[in-house]
PDB file of N, CA and C in Angstrom:
ATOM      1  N   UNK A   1       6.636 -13.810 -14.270  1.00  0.00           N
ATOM      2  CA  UNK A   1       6.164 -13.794 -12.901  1.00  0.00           C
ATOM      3  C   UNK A   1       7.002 -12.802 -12.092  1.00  0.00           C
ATOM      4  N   UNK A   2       6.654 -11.981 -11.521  1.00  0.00           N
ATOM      5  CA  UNK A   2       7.022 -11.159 -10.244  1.00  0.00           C
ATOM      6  C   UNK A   2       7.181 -11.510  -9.233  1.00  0.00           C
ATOM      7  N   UNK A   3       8.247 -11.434  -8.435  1.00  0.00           N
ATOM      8  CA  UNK A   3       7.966 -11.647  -6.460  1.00  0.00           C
ATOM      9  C   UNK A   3       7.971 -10.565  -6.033  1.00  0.00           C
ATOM     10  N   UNK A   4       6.704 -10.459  -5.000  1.00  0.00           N
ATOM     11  CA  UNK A   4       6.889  -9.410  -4.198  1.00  0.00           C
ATOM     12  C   UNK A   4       6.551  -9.751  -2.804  1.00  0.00           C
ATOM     13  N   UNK A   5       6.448  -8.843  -1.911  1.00  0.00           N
ATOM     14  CA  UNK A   5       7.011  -9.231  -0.524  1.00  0.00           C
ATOM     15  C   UNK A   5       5.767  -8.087   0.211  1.00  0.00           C
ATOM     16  N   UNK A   6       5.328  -8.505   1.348  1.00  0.00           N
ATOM     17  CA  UNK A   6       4.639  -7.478   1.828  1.00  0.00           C
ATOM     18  C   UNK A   6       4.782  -7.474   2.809  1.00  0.00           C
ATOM     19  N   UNK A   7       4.911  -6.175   3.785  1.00  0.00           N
ATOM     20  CA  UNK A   7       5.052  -6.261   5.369  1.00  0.00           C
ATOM     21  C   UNK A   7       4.520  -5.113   5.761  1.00  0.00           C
ATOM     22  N   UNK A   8       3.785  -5.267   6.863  1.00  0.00           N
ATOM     23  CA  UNK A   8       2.984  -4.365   7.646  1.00  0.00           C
ATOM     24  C   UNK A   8       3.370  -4.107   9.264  1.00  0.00           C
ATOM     25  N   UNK A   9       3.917  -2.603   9.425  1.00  0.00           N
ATOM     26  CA  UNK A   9       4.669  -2.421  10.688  1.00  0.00           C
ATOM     27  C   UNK A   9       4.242  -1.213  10.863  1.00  0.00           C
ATOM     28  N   UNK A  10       4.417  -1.332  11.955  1.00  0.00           N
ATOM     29  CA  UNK A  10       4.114   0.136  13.186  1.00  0.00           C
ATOM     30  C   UNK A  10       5.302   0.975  13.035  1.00  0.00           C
ATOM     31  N   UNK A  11       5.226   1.706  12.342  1.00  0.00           N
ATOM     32  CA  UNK A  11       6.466   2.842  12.026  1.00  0.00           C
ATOM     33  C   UNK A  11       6.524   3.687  13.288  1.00  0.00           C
ATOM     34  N   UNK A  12       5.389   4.575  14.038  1.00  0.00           N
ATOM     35  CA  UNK A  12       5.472   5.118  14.733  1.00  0.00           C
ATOM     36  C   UNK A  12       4.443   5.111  15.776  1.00  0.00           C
ATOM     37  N   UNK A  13       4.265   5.578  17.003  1.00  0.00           N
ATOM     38  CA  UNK A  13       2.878   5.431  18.071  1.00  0.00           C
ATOM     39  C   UNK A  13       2.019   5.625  17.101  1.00  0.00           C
ATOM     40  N   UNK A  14       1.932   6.463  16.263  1.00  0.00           N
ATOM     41  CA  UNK A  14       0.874   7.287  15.304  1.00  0.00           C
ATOM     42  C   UNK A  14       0.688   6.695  14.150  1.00  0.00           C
ATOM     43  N   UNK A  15       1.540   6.203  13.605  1.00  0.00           N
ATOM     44  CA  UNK A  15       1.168   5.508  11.979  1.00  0.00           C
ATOM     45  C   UNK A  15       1.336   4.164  12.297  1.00  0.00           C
ATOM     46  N   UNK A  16       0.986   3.509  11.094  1.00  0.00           N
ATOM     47  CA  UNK A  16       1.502   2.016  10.334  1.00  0.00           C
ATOM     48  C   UNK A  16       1.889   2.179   9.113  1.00  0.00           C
ATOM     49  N   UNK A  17       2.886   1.440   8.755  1.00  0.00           N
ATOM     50  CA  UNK A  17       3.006   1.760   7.410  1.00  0.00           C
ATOM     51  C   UNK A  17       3.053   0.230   6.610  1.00  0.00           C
ATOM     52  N   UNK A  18       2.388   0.219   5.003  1.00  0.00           N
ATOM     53  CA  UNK A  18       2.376  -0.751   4.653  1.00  0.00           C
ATOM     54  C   UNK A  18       3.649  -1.158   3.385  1.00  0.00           C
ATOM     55  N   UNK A  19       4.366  -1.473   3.666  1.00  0.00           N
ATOM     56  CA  UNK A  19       5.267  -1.844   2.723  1.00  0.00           C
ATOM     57  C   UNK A  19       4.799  -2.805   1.411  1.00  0.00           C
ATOM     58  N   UNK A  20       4.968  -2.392   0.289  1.00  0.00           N
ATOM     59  CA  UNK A  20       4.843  -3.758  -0.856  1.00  0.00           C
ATOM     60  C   UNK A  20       6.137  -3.814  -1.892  1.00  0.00           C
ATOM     61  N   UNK A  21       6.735  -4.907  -2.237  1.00  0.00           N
ATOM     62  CA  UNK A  21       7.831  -4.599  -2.658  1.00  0.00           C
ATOM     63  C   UNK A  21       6.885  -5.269  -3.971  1.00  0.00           C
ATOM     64  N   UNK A  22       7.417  -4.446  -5.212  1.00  0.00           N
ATOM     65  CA  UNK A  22       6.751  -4.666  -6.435  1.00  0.00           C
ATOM     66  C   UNK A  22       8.167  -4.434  -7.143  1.00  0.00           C
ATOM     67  N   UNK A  23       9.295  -5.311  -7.482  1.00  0.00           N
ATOM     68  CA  UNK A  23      10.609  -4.422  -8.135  1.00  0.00           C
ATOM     69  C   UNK A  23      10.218  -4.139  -9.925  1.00  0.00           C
ATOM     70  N   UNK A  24       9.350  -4.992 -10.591  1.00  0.00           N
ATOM     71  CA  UNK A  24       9.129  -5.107 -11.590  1.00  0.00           C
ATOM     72  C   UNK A  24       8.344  -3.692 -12.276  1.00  0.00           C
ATOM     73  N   UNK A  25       7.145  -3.286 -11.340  1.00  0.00           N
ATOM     74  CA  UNK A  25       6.379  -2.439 -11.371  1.00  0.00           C
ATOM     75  C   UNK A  25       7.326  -0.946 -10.978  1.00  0.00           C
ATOM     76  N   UNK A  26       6.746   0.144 -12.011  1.00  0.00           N
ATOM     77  CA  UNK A  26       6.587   1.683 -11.576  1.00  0.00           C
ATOM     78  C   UNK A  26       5.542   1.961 -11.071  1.00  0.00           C
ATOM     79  N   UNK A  27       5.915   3.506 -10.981  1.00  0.00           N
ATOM     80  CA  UNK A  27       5.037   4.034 -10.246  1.00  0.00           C
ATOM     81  C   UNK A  27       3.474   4.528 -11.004  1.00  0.00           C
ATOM     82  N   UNK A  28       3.485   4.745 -12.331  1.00  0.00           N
ATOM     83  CA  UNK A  28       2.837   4.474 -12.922  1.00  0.00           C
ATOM     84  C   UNK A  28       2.225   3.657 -13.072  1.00  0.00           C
ATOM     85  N   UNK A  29       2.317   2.315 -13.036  1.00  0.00           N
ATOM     86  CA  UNK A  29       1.695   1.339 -13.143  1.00  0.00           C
ATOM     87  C   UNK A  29       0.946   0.261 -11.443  1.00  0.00           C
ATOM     88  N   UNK A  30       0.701   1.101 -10.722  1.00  0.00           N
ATOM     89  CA  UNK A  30       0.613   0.898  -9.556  1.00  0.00           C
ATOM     90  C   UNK A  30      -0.602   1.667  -8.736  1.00  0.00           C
ATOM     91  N   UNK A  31      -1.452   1.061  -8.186  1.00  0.00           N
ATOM     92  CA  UNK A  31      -2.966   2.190  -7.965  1.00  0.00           C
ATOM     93  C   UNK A  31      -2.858   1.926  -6.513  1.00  0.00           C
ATOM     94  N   UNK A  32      -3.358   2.938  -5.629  1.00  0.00           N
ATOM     95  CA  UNK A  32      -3.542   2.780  -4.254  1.00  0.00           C
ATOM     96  C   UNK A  32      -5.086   3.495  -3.789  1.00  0.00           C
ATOM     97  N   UNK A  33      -6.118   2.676  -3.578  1.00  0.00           N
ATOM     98  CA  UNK A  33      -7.270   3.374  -3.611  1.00  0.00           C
ATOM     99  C   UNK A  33      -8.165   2.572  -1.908  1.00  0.00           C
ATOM    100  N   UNK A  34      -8.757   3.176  -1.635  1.00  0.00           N
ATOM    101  CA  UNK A  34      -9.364   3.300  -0.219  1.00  0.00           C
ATOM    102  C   UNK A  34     -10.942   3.520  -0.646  1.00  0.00           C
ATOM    103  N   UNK A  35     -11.813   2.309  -0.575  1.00  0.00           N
ATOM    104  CA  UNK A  35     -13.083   2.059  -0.368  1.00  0.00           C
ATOM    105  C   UNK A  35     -13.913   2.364   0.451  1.00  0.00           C
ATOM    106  N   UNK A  36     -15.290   3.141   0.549  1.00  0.00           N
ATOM    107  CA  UNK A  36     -15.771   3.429   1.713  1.00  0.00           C
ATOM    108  C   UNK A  36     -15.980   2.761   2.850  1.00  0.00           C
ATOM    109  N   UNK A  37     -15.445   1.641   2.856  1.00  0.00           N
ATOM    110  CA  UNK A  37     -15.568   0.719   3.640  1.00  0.00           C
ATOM    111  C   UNK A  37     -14.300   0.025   5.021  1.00  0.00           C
ATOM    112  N   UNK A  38     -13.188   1.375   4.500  1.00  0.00           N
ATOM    113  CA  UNK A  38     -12.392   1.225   5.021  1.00  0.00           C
ATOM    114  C   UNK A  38     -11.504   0.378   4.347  1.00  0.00           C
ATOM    115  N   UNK A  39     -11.815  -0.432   3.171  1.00  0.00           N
ATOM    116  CA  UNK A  39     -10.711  -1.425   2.408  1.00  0.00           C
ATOM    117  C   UNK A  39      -9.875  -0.560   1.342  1.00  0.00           C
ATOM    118  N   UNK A  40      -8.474  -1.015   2.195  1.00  0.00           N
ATOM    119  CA  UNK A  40      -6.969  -0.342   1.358  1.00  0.00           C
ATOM    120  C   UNK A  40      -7.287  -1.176   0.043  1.00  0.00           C
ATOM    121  N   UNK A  41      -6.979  -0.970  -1.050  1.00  0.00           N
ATOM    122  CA  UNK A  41      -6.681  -1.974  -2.148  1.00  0.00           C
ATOM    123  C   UNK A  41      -5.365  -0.992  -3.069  1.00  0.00           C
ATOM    124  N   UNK A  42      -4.525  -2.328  -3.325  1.00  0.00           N
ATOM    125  CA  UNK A  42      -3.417  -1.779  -3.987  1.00  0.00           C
ATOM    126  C   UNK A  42      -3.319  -2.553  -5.173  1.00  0.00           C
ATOM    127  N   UNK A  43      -3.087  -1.999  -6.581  1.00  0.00           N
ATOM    128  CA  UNK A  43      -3.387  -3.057  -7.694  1.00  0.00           C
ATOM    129  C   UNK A  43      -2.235  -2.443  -8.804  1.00  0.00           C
ATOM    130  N   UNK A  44      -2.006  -2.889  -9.477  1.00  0.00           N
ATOM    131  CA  UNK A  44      -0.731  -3.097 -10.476  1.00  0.00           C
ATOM    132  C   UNK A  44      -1.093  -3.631 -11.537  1.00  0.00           C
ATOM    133  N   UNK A  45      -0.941  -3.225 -13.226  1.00  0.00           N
ATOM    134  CA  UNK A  45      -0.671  -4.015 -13.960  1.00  0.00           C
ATOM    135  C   UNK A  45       0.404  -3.546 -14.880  1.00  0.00           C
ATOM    136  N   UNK A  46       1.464  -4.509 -15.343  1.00  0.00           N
ATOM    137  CA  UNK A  46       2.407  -3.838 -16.326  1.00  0.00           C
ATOM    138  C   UNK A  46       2.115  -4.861 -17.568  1.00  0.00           C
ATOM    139  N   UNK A  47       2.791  -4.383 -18.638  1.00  0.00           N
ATOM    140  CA  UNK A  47       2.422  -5.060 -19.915  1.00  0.00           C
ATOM    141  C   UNK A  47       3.933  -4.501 -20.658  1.00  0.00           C
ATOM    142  N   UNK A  48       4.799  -5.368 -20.604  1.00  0.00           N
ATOM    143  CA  UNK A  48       6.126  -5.500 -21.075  1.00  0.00           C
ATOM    144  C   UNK A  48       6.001  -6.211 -23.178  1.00  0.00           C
ATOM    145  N   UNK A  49       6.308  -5.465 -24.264  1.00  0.00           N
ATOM    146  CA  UNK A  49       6.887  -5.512 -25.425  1.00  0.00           C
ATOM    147  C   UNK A  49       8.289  -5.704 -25.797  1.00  0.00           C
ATOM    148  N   UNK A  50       8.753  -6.669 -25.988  1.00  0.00           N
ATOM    149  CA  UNK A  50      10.233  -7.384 -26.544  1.00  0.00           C
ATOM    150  C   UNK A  50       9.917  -7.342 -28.156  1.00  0.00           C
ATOM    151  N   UNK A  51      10.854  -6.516 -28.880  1.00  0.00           N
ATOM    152  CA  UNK A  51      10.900  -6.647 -30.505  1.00  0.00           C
ATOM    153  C   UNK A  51      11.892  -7.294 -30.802  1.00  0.00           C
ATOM    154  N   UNK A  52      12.342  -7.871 -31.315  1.00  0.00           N
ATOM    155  CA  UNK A  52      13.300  -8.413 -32.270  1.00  0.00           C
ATOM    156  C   UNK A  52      13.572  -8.204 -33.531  1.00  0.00           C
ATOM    157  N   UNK A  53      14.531  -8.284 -34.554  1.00  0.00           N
ATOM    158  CA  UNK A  53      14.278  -8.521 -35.873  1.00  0.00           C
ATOM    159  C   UNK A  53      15.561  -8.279 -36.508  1.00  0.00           C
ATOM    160  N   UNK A  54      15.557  -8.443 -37.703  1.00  0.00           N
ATOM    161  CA  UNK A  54      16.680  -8.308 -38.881  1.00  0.00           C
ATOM    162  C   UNK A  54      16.262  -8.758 -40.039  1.00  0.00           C
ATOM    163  N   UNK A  55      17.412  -9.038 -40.862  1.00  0.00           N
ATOM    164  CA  UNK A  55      16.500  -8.976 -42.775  1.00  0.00           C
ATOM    165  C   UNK A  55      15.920 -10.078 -42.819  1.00  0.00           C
ATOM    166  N   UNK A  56      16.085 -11.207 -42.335  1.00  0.00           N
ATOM    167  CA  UNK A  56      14.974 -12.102 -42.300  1.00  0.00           C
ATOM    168  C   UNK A  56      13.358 -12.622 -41.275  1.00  0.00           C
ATOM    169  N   UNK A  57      13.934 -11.780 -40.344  1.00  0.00           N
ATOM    170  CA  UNK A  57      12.987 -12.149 -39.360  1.00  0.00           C
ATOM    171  C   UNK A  57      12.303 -11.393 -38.482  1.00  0.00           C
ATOM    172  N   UNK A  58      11.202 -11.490 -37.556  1.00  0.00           N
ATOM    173  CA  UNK A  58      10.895 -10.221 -37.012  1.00  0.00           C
ATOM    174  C   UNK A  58      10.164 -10.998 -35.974  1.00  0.00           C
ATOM    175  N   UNK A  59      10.103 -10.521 -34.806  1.00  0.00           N
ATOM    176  CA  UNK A  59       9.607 -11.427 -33.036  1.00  0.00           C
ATOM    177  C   UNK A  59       9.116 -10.065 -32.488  1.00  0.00           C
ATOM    178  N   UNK A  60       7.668 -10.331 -31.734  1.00  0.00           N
ATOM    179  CA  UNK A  60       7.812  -9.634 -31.095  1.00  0.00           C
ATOM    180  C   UNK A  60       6.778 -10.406 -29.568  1.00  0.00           C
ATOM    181  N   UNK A  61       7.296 -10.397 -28.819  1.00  0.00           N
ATOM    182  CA  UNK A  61       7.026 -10.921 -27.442  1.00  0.00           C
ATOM    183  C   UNK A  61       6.722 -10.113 -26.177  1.00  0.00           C
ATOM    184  N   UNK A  62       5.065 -10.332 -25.970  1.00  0.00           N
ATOM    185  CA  UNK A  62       4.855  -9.437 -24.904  1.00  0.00           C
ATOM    186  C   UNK A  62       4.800 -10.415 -23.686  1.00  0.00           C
ATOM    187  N   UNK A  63       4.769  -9.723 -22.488  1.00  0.00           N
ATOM    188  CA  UNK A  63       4.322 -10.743 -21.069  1.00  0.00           C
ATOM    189  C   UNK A  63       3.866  -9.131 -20.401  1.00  0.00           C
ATOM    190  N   UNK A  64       2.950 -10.092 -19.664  1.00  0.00           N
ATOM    191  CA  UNK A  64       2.026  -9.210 -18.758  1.00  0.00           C
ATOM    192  C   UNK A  64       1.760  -9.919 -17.033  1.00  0.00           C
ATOM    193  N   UNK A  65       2.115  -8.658 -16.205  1.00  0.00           N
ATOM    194  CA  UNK A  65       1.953  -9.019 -15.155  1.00  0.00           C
ATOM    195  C   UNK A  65       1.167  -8.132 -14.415  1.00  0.00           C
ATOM    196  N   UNK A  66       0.375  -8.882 -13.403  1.00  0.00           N
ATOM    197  CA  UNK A  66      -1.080  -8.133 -12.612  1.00  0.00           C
ATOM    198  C   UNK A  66      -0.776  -8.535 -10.801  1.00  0.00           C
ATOM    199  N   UNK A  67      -1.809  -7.966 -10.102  1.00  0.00           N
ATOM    200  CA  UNK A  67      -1.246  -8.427  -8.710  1.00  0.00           C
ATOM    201  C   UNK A  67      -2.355  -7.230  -8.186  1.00  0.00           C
ATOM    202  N   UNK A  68      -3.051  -7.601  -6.868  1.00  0.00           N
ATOM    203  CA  UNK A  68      -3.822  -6.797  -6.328  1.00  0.00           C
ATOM    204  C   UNK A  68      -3.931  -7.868  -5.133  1.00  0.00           C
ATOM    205  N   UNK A  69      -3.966  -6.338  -4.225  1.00  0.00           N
ATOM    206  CA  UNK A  69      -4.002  -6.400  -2.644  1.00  0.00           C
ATOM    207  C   UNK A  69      -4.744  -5.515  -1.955  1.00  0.00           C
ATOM    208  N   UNK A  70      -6.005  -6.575  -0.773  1.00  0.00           N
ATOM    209  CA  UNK A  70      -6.666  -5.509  -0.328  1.00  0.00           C
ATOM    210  C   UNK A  70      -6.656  -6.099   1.470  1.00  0.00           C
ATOM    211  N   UNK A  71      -6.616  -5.012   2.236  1.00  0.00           N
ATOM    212  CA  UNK A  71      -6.511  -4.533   3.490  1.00  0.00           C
ATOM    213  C   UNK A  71      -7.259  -4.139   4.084  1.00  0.00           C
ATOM    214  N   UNK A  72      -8.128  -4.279   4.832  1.00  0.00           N
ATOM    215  CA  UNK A  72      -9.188  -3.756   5.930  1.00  0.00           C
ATOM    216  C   UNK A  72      -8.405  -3.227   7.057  1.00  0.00           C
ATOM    217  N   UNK A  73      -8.593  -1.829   6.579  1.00  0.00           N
ATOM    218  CA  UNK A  73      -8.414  -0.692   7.892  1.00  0.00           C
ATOM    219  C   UNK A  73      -9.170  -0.918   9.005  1.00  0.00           C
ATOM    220  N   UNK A  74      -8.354  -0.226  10.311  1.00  0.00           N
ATOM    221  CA  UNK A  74      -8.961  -0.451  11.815  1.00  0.00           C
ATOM    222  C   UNK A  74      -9.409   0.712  11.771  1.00  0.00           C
ATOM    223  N   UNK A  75     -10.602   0.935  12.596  1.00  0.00           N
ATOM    224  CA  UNK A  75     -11.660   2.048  12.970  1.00  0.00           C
ATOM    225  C   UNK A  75     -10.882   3.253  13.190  1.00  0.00           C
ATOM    226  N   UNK A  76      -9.202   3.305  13.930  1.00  0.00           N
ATOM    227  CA  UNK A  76      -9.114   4.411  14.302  1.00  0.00           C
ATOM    228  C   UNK A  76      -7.719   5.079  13.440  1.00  0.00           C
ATOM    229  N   UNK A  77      -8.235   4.930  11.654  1.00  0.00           N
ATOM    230  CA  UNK A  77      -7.464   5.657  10.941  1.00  0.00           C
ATOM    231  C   UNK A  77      -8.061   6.742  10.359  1.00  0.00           C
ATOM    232  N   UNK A  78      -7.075   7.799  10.137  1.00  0.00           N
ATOM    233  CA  UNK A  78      -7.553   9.030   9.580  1.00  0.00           C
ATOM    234  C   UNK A  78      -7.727   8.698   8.099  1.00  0.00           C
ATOM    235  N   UNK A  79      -8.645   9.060   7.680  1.00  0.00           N
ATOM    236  CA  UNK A  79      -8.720   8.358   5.777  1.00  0.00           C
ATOM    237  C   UNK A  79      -7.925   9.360   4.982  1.00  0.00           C
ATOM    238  N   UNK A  80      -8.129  10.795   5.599  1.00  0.00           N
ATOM    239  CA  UNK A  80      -7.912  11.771   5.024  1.00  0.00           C
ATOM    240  C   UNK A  80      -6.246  12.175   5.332  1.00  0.00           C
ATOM    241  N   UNK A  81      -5.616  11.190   5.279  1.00  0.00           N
ATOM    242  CA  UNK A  81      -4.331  11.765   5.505  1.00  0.00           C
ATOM    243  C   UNK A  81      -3.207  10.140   5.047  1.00  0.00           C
ATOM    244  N   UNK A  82      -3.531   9.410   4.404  1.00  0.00           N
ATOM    245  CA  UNK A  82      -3.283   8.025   3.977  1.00  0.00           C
ATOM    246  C   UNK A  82      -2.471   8.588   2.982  1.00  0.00           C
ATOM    247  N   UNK A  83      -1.051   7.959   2.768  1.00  0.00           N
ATOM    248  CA  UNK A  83      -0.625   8.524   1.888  1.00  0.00           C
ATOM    249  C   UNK A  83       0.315   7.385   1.104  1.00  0.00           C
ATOM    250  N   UNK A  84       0.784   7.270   0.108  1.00  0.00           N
ATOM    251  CA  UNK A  84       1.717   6.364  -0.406  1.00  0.00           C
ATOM    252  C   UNK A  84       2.870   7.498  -1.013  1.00  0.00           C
ATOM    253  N   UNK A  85       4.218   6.462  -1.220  1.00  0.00           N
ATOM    254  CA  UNK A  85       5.185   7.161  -2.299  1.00  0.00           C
ATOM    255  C   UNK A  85       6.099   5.188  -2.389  1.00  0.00           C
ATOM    256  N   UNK A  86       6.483   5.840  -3.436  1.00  0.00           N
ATOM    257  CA  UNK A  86       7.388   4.485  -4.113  1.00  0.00           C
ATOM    258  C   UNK A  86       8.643   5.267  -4.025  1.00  0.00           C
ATOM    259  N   UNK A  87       9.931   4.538  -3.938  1.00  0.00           N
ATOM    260  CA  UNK A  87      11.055   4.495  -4.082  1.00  0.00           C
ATOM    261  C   UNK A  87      12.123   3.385  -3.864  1.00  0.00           C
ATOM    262  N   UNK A  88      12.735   3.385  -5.000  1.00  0.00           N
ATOM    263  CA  UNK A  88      13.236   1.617  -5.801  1.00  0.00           C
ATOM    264  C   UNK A  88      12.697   0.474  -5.677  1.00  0.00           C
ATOM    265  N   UNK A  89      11.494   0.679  -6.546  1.00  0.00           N
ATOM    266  CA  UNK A  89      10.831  -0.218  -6.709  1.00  0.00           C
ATOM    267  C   UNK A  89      10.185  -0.714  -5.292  1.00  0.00           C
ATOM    268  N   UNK A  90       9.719  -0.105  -4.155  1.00  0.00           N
ATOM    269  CA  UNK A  90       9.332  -0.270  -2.837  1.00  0.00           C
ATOM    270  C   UNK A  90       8.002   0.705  -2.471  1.00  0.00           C
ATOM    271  N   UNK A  91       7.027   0.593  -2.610  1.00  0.00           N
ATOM    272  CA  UNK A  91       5.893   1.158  -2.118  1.00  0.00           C
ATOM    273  C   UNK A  91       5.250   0.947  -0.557  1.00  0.00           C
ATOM    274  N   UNK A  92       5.348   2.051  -0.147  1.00  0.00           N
ATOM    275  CA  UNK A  92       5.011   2.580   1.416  1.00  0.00           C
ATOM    276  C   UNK A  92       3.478   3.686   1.290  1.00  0.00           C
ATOM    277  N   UNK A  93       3.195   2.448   2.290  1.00  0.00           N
ATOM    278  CA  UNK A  93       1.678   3.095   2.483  1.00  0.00           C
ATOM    279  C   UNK A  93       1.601   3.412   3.689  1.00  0.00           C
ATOM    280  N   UNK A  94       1.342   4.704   4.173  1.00  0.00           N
ATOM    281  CA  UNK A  94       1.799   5.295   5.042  1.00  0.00           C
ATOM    282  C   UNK A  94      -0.192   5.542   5.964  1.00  0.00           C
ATOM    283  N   UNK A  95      -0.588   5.129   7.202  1.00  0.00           N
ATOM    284  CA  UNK A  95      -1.563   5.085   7.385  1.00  0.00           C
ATOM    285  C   UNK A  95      -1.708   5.520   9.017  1.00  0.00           C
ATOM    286  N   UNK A  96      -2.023   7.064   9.280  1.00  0.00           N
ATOM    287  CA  UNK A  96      -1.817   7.449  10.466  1.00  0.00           C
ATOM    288  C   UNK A  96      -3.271   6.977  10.798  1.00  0.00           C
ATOM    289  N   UNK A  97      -2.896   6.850  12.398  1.00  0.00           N
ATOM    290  CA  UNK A  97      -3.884   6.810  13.317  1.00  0.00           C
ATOM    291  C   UNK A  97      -4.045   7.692  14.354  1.00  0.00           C
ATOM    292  N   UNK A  98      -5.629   7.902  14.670  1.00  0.00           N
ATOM    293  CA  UNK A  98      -6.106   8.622  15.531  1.00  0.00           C
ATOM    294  C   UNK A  98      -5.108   8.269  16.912  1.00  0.00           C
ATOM    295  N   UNK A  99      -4.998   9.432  17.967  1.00  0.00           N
ATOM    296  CA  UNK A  99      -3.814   9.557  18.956  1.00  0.00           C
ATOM    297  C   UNK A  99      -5.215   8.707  19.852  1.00  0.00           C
ATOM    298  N   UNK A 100      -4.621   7.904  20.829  1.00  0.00           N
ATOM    299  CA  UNK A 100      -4.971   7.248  21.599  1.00  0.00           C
ATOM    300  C   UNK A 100      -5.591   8.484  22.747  1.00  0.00           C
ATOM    301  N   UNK A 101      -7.126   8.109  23.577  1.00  0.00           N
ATOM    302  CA  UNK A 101      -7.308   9.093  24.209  1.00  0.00           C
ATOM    303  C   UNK A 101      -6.440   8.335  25.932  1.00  0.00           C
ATOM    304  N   UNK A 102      -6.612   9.247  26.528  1.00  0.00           N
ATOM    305  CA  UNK A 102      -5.875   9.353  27.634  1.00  0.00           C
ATOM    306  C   UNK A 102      -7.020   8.872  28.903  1.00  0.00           C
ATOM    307  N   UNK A 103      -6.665   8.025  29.629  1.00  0.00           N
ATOM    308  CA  UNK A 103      -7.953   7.560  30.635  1.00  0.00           C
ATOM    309  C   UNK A 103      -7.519   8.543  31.712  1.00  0.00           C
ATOM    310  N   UNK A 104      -9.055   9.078  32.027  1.00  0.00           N
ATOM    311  CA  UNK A 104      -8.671  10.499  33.210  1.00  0.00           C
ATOM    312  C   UNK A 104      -9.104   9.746  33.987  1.00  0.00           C
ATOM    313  N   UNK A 105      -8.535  10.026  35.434  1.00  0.00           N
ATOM    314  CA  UNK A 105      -9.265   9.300  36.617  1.00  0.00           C
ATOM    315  C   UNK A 105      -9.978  10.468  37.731  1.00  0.00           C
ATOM    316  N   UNK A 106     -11.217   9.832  37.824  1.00  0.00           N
ATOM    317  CA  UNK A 106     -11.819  11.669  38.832  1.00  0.00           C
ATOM    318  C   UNK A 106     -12.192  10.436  40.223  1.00  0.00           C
ATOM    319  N   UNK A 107     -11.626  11.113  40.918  1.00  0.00           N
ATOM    320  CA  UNK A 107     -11.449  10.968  42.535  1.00  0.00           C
ATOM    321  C   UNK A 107     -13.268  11.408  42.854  1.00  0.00           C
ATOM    322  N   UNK A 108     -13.959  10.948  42.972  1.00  0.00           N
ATOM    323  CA  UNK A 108     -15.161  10.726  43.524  1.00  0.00           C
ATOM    324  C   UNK A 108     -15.271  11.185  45.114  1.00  0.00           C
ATOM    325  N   UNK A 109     -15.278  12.415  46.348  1.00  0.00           N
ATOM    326  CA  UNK A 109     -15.714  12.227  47.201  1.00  0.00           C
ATOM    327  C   UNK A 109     -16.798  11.426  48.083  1.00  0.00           C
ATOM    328  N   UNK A 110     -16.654  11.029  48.713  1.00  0.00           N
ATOM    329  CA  UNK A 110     -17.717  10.100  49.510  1.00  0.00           C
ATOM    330  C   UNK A 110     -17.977  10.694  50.543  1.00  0.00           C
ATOM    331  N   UNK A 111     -19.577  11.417  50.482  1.00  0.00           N
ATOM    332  CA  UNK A 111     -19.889  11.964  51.783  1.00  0.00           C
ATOM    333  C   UNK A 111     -20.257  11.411  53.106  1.00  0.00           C
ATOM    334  N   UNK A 112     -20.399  12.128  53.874  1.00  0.00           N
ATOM    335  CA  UNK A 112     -21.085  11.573  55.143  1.00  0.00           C
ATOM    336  C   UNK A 112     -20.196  11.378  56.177  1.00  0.00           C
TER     337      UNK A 112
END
C-alpha cells in the first residue's frame, strides 16, 4: 500500500497548482491527461519484483500498486499551457488561469 497526500493551492493570481505526493511512484510510472471535458485525471501504476534464492531455494514476490485521480477544471483555465513535473517523489500540476478581466466604469452623461 502507498500513502499519498494531495493538495490543491493557489500558487499565484494566475495559476493553481496541484500537488500529489506519490513517494513510491516515478515518473515513469505516472500519467497526467486532460479530457475534453475539462477533467484533470492523474493515474499511476507500479509493479514491484522481489527475487530471492540460493542452492536450495528460489522466491520470487511481486506487489503491485495503482491509484487514479480525477479533477474538474474551472471554465477559466488555459488547457494549452497545463503542465506537470515531478521532483522527489512530488508531482505538481501546474494549471494557469485566464487573467481576470478588469470592470471599466463609463460615466454616462445625463442630458437636459
Amino acid at each position: 500500500m502507498v500513502s499519498h497526500t494531495i493538495r490543491t493551492k493557489p500558487s499565484a493570481e494566475t495559476d493553481r497548482d496541484t500537488h500529489l505526493e506519490r513517494k513510491a511512484f516515478k515518473k515513469e510510472e505516472v500519467k497526467v491527461e486532460i479530457e475534453d471535458d475539462r477533467l484533470l485525471q492523474i493515474r499511476g501504476e507500479r509493479i514491484v519484483e522481489k527475487e530471492d534464492k540460493n542452492d536450495t531455494w528460489h522466491r520470487v514476490e511481486r506487489s503491485r500498486g495503482k491509484f487514479m485521480r480525477r479533477f474538474r477544471l474551472p471554465e477559466d483555465v488555459k488547457m494549452d499551457q497545463v503542465k506537470a513535473s515531478m521532483e522527489n517523489g512530488v508531482l505538481t500540476v501546474t494549471v494557469p488561469k485566464e487573467e481576470l478581466k478588469k470592470h471599466e466604469v463609463k460615466t454616462i452623461e445625463i442630458s437636459g
